[in-house]
Each structure stands twice: as structure tokens, then as C-alpha cells.
C-alpha atoms as a PDB file:
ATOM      1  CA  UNK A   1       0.000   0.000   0.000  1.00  0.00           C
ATOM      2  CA  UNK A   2       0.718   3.764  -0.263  1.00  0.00           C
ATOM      3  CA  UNK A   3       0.418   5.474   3.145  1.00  0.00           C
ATOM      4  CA  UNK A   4       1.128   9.038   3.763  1.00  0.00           C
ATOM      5  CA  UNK A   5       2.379  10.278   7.183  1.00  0.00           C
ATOM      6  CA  UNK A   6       1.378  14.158   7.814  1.00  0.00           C
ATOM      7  CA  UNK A   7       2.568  14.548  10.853  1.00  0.00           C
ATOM      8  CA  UNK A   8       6.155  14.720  13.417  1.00  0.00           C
ATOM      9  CA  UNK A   9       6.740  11.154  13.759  1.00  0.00           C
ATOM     10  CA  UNK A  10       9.332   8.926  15.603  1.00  0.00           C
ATOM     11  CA  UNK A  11      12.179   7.741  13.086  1.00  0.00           C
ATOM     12  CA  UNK A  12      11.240   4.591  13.174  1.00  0.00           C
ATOM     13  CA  UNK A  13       8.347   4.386  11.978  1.00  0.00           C
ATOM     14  CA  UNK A  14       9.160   4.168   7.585  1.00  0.00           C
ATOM     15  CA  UNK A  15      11.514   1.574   7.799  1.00  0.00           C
ATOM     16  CA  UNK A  16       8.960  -0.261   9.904  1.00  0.00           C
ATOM     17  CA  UNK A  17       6.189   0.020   6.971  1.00  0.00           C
ATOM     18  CA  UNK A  18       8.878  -0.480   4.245  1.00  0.00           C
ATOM     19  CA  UNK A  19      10.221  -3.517   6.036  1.00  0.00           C
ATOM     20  CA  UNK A  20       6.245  -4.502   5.584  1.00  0.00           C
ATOM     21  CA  UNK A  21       6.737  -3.880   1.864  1.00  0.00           C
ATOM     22  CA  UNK A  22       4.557  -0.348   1.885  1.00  0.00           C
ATOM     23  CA  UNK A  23       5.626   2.406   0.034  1.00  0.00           C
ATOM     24  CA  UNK A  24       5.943   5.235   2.539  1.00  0.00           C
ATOM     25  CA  UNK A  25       5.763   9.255   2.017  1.00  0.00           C
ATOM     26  CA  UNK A  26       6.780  10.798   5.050  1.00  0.00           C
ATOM     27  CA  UNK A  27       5.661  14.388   4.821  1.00  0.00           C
ATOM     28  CA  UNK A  28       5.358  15.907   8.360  1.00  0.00           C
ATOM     29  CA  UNK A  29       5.206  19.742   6.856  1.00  0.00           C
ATOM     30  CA  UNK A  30       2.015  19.165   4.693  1.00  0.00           C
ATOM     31  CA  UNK A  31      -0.727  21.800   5.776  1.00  0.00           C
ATOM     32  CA  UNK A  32      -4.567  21.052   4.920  1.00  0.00           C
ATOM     33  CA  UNK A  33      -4.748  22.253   1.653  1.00  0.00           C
ATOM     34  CA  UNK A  34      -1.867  19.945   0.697  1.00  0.00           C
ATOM     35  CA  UNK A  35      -3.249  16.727   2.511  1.00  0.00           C
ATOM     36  CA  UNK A  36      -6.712  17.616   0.445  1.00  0.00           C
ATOM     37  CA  UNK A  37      -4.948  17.467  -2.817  1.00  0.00           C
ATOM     38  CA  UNK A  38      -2.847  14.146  -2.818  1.00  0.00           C
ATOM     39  CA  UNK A  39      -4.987  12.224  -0.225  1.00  0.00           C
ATOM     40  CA  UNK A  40      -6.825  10.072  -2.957  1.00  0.00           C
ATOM     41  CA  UNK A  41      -3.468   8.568  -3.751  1.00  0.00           C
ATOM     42  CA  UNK A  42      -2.762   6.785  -0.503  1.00  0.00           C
ATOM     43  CA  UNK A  43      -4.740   3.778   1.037  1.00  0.00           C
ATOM     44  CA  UNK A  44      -3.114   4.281   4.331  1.00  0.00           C
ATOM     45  CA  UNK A  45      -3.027   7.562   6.259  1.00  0.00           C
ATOM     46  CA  UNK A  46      -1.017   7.721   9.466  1.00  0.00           C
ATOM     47  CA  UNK A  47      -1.876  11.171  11.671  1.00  0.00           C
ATOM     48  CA  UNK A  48      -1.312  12.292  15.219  1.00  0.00           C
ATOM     49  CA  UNK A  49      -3.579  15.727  15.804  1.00  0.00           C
ATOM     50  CA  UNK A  50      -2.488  18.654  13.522  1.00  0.00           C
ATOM     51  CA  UNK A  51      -5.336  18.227  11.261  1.00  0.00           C
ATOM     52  CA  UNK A  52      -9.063  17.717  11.988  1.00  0.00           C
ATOM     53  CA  UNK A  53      -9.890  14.400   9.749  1.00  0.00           C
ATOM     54  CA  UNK A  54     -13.692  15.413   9.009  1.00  0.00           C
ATOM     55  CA  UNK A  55     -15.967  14.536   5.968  1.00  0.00           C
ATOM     56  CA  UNK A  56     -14.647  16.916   4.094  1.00  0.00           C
ATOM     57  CA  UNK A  57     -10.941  16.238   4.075  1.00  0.00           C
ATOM     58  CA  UNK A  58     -12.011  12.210   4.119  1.00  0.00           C
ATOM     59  CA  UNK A  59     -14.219  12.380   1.596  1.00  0.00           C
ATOM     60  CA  UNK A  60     -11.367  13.287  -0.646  1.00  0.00           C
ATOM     61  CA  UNK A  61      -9.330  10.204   0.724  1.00  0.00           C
ATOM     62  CA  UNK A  62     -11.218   7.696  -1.878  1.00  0.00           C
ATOM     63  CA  UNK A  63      -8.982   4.962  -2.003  1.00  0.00           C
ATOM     64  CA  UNK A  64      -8.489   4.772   1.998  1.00  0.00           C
ATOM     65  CA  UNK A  65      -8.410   1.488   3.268  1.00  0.00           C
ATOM     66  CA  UNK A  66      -6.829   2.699   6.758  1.00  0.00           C
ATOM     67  CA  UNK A  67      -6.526   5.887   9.366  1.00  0.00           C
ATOM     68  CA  UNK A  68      -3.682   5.169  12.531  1.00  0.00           C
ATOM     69  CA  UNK A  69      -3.472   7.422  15.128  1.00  0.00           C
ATOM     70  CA  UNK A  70      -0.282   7.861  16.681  1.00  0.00           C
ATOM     71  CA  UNK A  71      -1.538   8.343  20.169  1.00  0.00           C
ATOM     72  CA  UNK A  72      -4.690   7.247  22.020  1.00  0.00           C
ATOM     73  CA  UNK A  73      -7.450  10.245  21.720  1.00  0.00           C
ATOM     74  CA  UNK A  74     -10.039   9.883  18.327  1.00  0.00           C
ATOM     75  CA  UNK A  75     -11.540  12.902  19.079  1.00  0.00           C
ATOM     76  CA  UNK A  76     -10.450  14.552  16.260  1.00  0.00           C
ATOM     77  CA  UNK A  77     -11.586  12.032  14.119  1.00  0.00           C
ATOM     78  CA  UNK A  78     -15.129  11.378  12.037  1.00  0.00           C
ATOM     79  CA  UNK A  79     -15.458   7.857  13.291  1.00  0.00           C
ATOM     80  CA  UNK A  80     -19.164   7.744  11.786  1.00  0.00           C
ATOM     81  CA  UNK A  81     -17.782   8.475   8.463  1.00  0.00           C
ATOM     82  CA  UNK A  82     -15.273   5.748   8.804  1.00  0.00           C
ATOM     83  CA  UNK A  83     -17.582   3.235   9.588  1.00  0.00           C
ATOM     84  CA  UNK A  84     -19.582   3.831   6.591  1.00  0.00           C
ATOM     85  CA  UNK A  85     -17.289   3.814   4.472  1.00  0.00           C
ATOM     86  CA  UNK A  86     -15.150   0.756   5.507  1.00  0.00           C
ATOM     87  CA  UNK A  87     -12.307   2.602   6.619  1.00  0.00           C
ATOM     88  CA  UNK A  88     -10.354   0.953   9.648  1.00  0.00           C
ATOM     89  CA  UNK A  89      -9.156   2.673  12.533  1.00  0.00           C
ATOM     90  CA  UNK A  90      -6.135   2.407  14.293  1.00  0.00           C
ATOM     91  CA  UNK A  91      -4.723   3.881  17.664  1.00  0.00           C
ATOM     92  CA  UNK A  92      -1.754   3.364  20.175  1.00  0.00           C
ATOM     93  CA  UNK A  93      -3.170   3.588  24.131  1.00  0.00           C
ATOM     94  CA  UNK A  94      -0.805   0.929  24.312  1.00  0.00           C
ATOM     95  CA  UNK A  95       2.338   2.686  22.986  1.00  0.00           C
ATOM     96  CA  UNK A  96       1.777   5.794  25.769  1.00  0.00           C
ATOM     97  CA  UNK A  97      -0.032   4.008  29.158  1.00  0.00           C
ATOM     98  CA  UNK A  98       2.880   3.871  30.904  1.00  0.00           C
ATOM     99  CA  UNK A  99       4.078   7.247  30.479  1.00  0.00           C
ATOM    100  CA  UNK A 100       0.568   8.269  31.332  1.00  0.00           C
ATOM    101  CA  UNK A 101       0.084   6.389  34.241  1.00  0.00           C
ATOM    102  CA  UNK A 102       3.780   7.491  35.799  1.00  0.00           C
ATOM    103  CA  UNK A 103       3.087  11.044  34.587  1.00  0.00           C
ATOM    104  CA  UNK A 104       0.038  11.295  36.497  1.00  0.00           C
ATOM    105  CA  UNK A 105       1.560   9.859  39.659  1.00  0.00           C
ATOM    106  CA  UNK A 106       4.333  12.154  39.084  1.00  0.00           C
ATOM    107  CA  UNK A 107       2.358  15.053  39.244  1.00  0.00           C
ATOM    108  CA  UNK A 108       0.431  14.020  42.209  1.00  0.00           C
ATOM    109  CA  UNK A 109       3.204  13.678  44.330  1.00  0.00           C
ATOM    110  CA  UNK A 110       4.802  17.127  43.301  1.00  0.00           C
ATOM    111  CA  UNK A 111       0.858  18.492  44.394  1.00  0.00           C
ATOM    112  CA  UNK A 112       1.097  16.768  47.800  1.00  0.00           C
ATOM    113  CA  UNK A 113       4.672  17.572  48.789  1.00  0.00           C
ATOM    114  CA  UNK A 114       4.831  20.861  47.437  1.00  0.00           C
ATOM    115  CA  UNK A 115       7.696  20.722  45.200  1.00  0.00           C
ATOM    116  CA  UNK A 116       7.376  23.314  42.358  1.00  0.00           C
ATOM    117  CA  UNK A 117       7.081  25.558  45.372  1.00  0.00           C
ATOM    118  CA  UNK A 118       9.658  24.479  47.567  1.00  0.00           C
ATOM    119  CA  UNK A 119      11.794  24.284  44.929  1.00  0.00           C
ATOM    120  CA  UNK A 120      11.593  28.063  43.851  1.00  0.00           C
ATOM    121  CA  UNK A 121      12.007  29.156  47.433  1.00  0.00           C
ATOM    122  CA  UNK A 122      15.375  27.260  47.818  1.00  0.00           C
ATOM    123  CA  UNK A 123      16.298  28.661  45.006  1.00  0.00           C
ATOM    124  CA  UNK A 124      15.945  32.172  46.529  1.00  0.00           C
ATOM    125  CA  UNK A 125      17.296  31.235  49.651  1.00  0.00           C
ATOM    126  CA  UNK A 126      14.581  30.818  51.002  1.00  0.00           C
ATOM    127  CA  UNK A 127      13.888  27.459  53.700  1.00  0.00           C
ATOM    128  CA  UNK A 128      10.648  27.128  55.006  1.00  0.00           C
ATOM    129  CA  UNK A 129       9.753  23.544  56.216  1.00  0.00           C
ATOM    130  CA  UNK A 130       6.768  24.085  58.379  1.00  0.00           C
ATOM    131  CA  UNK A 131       5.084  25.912  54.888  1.00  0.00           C
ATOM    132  CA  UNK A 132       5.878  22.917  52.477  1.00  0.00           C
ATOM    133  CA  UNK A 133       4.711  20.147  55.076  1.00  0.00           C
ATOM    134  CA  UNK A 134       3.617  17.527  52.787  1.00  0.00           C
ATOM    135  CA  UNK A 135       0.602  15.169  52.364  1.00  0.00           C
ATOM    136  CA  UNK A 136       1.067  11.334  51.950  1.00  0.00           C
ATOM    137  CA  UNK A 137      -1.006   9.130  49.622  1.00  0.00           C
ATOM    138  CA  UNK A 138      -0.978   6.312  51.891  1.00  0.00           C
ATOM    139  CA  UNK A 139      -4.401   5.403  53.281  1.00  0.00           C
ATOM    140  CA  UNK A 140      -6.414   7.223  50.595  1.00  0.00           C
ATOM    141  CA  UNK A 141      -9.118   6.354  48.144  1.00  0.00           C
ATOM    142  CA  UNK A 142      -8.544   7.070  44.784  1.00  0.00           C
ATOM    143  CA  UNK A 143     -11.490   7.017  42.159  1.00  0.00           C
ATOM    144  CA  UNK A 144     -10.623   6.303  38.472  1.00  0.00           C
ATOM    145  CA  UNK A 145     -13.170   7.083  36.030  1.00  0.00           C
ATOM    146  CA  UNK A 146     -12.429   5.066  32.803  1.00  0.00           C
ATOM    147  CA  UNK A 147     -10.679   2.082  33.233  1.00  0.00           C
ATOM    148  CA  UNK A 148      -9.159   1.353  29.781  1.00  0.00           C
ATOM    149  CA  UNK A 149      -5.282   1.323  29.191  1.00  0.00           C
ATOM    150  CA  UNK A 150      -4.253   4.898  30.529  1.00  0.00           C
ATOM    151  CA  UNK A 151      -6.634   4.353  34.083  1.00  0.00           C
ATOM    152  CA  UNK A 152      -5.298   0.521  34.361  1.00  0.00           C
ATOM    153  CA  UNK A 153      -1.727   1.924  34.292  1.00  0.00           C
ATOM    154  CA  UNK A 154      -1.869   4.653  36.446  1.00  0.00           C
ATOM    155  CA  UNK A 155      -3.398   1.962  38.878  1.00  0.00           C
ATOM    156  CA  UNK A 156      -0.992  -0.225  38.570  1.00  0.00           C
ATOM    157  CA  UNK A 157       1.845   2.518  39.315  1.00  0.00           C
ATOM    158  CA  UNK A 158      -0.637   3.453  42.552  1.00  0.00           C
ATOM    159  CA  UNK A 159      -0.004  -0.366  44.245  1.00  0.00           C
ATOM    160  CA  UNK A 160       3.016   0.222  46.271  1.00  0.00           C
ATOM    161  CA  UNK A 161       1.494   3.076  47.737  1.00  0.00           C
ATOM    162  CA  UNK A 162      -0.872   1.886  50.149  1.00  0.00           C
ATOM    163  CA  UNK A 163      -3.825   3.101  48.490  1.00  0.00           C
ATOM    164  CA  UNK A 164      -7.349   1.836  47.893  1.00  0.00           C
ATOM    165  CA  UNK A 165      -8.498   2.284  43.793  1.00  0.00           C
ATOM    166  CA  UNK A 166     -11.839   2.294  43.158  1.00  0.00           C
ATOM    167  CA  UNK A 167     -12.660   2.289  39.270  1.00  0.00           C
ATOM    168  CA  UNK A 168     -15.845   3.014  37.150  1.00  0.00           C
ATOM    169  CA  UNK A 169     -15.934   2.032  34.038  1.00  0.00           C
ATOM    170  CA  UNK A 170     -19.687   2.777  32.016  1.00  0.00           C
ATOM    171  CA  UNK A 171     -18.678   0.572  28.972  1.00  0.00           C
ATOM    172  CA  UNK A 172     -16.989  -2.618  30.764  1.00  0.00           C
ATOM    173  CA  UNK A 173     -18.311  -5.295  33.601  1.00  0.00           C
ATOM    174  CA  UNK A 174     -16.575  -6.895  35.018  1.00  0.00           C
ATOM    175  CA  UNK A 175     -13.145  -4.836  35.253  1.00  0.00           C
ATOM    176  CA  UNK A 176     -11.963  -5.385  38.745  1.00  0.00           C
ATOM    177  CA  UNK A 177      -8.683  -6.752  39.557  1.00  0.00           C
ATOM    178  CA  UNK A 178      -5.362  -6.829  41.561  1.00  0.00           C
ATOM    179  CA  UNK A 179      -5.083  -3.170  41.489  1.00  0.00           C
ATOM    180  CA  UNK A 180      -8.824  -1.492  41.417  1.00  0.00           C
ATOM    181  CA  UNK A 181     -12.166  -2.596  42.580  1.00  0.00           C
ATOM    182  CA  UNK A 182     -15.160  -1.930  40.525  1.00  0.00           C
ATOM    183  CA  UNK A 183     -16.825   0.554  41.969  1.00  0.00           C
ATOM    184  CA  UNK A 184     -20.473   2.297  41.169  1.00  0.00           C
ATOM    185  CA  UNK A 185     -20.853   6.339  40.940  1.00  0.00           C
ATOM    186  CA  UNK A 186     -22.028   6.485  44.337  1.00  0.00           C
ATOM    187  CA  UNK A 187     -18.972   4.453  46.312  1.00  0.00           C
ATOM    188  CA  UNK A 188     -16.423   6.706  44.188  1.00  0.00           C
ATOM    189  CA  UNK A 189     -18.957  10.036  45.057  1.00  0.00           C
ATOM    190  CA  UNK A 190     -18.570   8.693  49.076  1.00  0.00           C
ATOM    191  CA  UNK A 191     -15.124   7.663  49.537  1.00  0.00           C
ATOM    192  CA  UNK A 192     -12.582   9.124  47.372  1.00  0.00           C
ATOM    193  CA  UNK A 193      -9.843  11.442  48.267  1.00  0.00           C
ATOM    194  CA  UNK A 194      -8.817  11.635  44.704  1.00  0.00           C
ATOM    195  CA  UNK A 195     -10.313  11.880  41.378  1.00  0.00           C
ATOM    196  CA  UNK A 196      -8.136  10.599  38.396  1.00  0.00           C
ATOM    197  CA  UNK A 197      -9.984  11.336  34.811  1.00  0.00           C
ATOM    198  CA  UNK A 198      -9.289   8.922  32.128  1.00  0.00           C
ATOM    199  CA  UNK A 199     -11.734   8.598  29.475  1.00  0.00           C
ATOM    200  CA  UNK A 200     -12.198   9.712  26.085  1.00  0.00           C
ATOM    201  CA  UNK A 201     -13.702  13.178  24.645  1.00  0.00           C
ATOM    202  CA  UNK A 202     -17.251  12.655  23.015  1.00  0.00           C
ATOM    203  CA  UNK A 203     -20.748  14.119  23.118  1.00  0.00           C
ATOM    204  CA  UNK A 204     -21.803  12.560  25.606  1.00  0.00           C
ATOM    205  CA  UNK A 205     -18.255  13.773  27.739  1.00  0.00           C
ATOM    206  CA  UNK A 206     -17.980  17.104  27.083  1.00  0.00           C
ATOM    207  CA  UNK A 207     -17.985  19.456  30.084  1.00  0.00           C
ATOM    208  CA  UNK A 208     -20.061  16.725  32.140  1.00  0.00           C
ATOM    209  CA  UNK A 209     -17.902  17.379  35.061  1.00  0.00           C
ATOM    210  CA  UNK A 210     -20.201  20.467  36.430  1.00  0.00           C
ATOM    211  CA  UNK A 211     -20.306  22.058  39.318  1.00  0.00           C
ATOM    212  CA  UNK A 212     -23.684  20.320  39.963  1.00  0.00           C
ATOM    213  CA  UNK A 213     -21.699  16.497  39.698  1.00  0.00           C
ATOM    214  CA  UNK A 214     -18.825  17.877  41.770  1.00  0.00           C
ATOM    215  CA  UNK A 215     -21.070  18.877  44.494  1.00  0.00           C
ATOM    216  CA  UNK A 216     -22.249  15.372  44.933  1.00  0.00           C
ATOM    217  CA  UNK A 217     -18.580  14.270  46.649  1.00  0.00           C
ATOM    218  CA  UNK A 218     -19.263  13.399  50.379  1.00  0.00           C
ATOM    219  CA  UNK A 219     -15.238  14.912  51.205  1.00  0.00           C
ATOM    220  CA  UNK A 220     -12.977  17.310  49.195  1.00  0.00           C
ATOM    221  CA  UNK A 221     -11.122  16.217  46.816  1.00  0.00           C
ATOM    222  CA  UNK A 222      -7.862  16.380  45.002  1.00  0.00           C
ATOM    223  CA  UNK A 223      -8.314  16.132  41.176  1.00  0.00           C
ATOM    224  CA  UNK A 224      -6.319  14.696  38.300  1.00  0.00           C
ATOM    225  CA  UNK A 225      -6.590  15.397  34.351  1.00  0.00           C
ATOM    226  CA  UNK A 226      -4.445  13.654  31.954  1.00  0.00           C
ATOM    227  CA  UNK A 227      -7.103  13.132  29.714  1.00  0.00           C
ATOM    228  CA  UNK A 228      -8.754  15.880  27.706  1.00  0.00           C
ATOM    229  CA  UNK A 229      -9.251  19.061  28.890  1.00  0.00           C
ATOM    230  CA  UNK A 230     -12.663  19.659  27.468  1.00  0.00           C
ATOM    231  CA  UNK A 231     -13.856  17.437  30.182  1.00  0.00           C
ATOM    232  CA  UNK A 232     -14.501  20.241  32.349  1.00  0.00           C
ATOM    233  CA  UNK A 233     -14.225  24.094  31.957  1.00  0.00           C
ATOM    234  CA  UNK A 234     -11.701  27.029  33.576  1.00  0.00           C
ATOM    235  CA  UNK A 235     -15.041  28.371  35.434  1.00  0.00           C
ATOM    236  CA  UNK A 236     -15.712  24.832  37.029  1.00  0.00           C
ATOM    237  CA  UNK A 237     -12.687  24.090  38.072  1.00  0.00           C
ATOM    238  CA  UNK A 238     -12.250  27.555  39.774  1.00  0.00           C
ATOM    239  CA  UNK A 239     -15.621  27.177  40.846  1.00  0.00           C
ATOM    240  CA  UNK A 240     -14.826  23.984  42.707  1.00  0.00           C
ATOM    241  CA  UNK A 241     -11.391  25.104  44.378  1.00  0.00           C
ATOM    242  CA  UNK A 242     -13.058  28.317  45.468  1.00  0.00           C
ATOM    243  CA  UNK A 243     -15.901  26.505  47.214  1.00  0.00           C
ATOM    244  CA  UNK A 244     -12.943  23.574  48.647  1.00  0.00           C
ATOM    245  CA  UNK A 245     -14.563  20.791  46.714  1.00  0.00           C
ATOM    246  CA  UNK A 246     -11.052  20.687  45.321  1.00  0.00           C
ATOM    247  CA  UNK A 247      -8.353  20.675  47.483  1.00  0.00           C
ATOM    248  CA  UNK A 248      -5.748  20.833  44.836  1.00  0.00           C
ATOM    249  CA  UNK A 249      -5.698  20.155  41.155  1.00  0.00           C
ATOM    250  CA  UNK A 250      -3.200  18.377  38.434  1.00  0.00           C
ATOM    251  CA  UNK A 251      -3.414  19.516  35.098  1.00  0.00           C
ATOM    252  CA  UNK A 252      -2.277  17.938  31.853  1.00  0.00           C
ATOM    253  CA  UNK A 253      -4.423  19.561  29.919  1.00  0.00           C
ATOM    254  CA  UNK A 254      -6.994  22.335  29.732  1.00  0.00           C
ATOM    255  CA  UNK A 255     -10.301  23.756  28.020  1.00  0.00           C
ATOM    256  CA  UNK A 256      -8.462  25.633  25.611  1.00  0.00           C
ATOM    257  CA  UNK A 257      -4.863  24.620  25.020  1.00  0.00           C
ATOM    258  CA  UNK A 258      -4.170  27.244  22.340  1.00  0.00           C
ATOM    259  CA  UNK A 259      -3.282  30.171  24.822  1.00  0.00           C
ATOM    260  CA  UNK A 260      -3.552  32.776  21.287  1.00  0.00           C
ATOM    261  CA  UNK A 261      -7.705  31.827  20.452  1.00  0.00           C
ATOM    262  CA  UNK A 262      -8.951  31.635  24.113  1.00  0.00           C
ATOM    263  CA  UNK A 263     -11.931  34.096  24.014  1.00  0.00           C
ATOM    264  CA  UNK A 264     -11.656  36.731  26.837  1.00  0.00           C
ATOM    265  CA  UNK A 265     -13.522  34.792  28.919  1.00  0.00           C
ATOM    266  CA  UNK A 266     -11.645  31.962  29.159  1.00  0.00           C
ATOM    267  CA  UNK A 267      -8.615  34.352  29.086  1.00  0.00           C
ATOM    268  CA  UNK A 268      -9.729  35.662  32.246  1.00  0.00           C
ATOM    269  CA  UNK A 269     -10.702  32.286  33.720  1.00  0.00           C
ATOM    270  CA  UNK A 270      -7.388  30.098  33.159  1.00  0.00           C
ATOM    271  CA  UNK A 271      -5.331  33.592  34.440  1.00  0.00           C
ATOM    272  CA  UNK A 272      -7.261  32.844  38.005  1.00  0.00           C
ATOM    273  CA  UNK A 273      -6.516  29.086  37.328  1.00  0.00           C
ATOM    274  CA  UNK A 274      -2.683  30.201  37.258  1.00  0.00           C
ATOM    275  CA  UNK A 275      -2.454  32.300  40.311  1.00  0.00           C
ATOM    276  CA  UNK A 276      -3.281  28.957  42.686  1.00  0.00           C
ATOM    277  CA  UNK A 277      -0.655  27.517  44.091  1.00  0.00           C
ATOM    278  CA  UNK A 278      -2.519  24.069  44.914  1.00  0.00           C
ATOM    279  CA  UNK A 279      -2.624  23.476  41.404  1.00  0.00           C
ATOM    280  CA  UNK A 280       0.123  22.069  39.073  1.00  0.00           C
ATOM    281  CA  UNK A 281      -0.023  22.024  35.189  1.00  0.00           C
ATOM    282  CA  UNK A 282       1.769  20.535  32.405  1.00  0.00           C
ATOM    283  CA  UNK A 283       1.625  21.339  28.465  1.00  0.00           C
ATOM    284  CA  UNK A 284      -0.196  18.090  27.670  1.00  0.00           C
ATOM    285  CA  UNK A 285       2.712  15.858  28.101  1.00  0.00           C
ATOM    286  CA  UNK A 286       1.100  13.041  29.893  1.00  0.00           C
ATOM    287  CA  UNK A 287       2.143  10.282  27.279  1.00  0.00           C
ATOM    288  CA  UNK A 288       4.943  12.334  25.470  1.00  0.00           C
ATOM    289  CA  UNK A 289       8.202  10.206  26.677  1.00  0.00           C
ATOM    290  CA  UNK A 290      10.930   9.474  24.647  1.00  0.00           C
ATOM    291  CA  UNK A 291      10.358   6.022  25.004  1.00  0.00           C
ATOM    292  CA  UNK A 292       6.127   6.101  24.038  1.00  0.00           C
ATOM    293  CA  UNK A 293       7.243   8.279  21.104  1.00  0.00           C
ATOM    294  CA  UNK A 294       8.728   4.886  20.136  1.00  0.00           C
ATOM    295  CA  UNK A 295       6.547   2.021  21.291  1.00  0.00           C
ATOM    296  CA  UNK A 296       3.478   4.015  19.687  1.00  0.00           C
ATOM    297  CA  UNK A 297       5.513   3.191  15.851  1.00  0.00           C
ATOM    298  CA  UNK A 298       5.456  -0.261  16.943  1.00  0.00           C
ATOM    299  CA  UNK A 299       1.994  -0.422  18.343  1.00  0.00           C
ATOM    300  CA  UNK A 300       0.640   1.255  15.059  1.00  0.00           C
ATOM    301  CA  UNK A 301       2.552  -1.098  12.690  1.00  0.00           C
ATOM    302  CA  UNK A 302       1.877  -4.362  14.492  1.00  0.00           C
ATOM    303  CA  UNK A 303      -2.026  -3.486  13.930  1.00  0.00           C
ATOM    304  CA  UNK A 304      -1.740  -2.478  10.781  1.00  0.00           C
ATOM    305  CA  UNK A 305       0.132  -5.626   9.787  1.00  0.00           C
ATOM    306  CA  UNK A 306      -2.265  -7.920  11.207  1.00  0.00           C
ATOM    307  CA  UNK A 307      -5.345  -6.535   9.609  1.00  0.00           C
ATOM    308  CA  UNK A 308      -3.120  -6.178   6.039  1.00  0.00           C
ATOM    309  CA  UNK A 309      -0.895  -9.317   5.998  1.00  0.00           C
END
């Protein structure tokens, strides 16, 4: 097959298809327009999330046997259109999980012990102890919601410390094992310390974390987002560390990511967000390791090779 690759991609990844016998054009600089224009000459087409792969760029993508997503989110993606037209669909959860799962530990830890803060002081000469007194994990409950590849890792990475997982999962039954329990909405709304998001973006996802869901925790909270920032807005998430239903907040990723098209609004909102100090962020670098960038080529290629032997 001909398969075009339009976006930054791990070295590895053309001598993998050409070692599969698939002629490969690796053109990471091609805008829109350009994709548009030679699409209908490739029946493979291997993205990350530079460009949104709606009807209309698809439809132009006639000979299209196969889409692979280097990563884990379809979001950007017209799955429906896929369907109907017979186009597979590949992605790599498996490729970044790991990095995911220690990223979001990572981050928790630096929230509970205060180091981004501690770190600048000692810097200045500054030594306060009694101020950066941390918090352990030990004894708490941590609620997963979505308990695919990235929530089973960062479980996993959670066993040595103590903790008790609880995991919901709307789409699976029958999900608990060494490292989670299954656990129903109202268990996860009653008991946990911590709230770790790991689900996809949809419709039906979309800002459902409101102020009127947060509300129903029995405790504060501390709260976790590696997944997709959409999830829940800059006014919610103010909203609930102004009124303590958060005690602290890890951030991965945000409403708006593109700091230059944030309306006013949200301008005004995520500049609030900033000035917190019990809240950590990171530029959506959850899964971005050197070694996922990697394992995702491999991921991607091993499907593709077993559904085009």
C-alpha cells in the first residue's frame, strides 16, 4: 500500500512500513490544503492531531483502506464516516499508558509535597519547612473514572502506595482486579480522596464534570486530568477550588490549550486558574516520553500488519 504520514513522527516508523513492503511518504510539513490534494493517492493515512480528519478532508481520501493514530485520543476524528465507508481505525493507548500512568503519579506527588514551590524558594534562599509540610497518599481512596489502558496503568503505578483504587468504568463489567475494585458512581462520590480522569472526549463527555456532579462528593477532593481538557471548563474548576470541593488540582491539559484563540472569557478564567498555588499544570505531556514516542511506531505497525498481511 501507499500510506502518507502528515505529521512529526518517531524515526522509526518508515523503515517499519517499508520492512512490511509499503511504500511510505513521510511528509510531516504538509498543511490542509496539501493533505486535500494528494490524499486520494494513498490507502493508508497515518496522523497524530495537527489536522481535523472530518468529511470533508475524508471524503477526498477515496482509495483509503486505513486511518492510525499515533496516540490514544479519536476525538479529532469522524469515526461515523469511517464506519460507513469501511475505513479501519487504528490507535496506540498501548504505545503511551505507561508514560501516562507514571506522569500522572508524578504530578500528584509534586501536588502533595509541594515541590514546584519548595523548589523556587530554595532557590531564593529561602527554607521554610513548616510551609511545604507535605501530604502522603498512603491510606487514601482514589477514584478512576475510565478504566481502559491509561486508568489501568496509572493503577498499577498506585499499588506500592498503600492506596485503595476504586474504578468506574460505564462501557466494561466486570473490570476489577489486583489493582482497582469496581466501583459504582455512588462508592467513588462517598469515599474518594482523589479523582483521576481517564476517558475519552465525546458528546456525551464534554464538560459533564459540572459544578452540579462535583457537588455530589461526600469529602474534598484532590483532582487529576491527563485526559482531555474539554472534560470540564476554567469556570468549574475555579468554581470547585473556590468553594474547597477541590483541594488541589493536576493539570495535563486544559479547556483551551491554544493560549492565542482563548476568548476573553476563558482568558480571564485560566489567568485565576494560574495564580493557585494548589494546582500544578503541564503542556499536555502526559504520554509524550521518549520512550512512548517509540513504542506508539510499533503499536501502530503491528495493527496495521495484522489486519493487512
Amino acid at each position: 500500500m501507499r500510506i502518507l504520514i502528515i505529521d512529526e513522527m518517531h524515526n522509526s516508523i518508515v523503515p517499519l512500513l517499508e520492512k512490511l513492503g509499503h511504500a511510505v511518504d513521510y511528509k510531516p510539513e504538509i498543511d490542509r490544503k496539501g493533505i486535500m490534494e494528494v490524499v486520494g493517492g494513498y490507502e493508508g493515512l497515518i496522523i497524530r492531531s495537527k489536522t481535523k480528519m472530518d468529511r470533508e478532508l475524508l471524503e477526498k481520501g477515496g482509495n483509503l483502506k486505513f486511518i492510525a493514530r499515533a496516540g490514544a485520543g479519536l476525538d479529532n476524528i469522524d469515526i461515523d464516516f469511517l464506519e460507513a465507508r469501511g475505513i479501519q481505525l487504528f490507535h496506540a493507548p498501548e504505545g503511551n499508558r505507561d508514560a501516562v500512568g507514571e506522569h500522572a503519579v508524578g504530578m500528584l506527588l509534586a501536588l502533595f509535597n509541594h515541590y514546584n514551590r519548595s523548589d523556587q524558594q530554595v532557590r531564593k534562599g529561602i527554607w521554610r519547612r513548616e510551609e511545604n509540610r507535605g501530604e502522603e497518599l498512603a491510606g487514601k481512596t482514589v477514584g478512576i473514572i475510565g478504566y481502559g489502558n491509561m486508568g489501568q496503568s496509572f493503577a498499577k503505578r498506585l499499588s506500592g502506595f498503600g492506596v485503595h483504587v476504586l474504578a468506574y468504568d460505564k462501557y466494561r463489567t466486570d473490570y476489577g482486579d489486583q489493582y482497582a475494585a469496581e466501583a459504582g458512581w455512588e462508592a467513588i462520590f462517598e469515599k474518594a480522596d482523589i479523582l483521576s480522569l481517564h476517558i475519552p472526549l465525546t458528546s456525551e463527555t464534554r464538560g459533564f464534570l459540572d459544578i452540579t456532579f462535583l457537588g455530589r462528593f461526600q469529602k474534598p477532593i484532590y483532582f487529576i486530568n491527563t485526559a482531555r481538557g474539554e472534560l470540564i471548563s476554567f469556570d468549574t474548576l475555579n468554581e470547585a477550588l473556590q468553594e474547597k470541593i477541590f483541594k488541589g488540582a493536576v493539570l495535563d491539559v486544559l479547556e483551551n490549550e491554544k493560549f492565542g484563540n482563548m476568548t476573553h472569557a476563558q482568558k480571564l478564567s485560566f489567568d485565576k486558574l494560574a495564580e493557585r498555588d494548589n494546582v500544578i499544570f503541564s503542556p499536555h505531556v502526559a504520554g509524550w516520553t521518549h520512550q512512548s514516542y517509540e513504542k506508539i511506531n510499533k503499536v501502530l505497525v503491528e495493527k496495521i500488519a495484522k489486519a493487512f498481511p
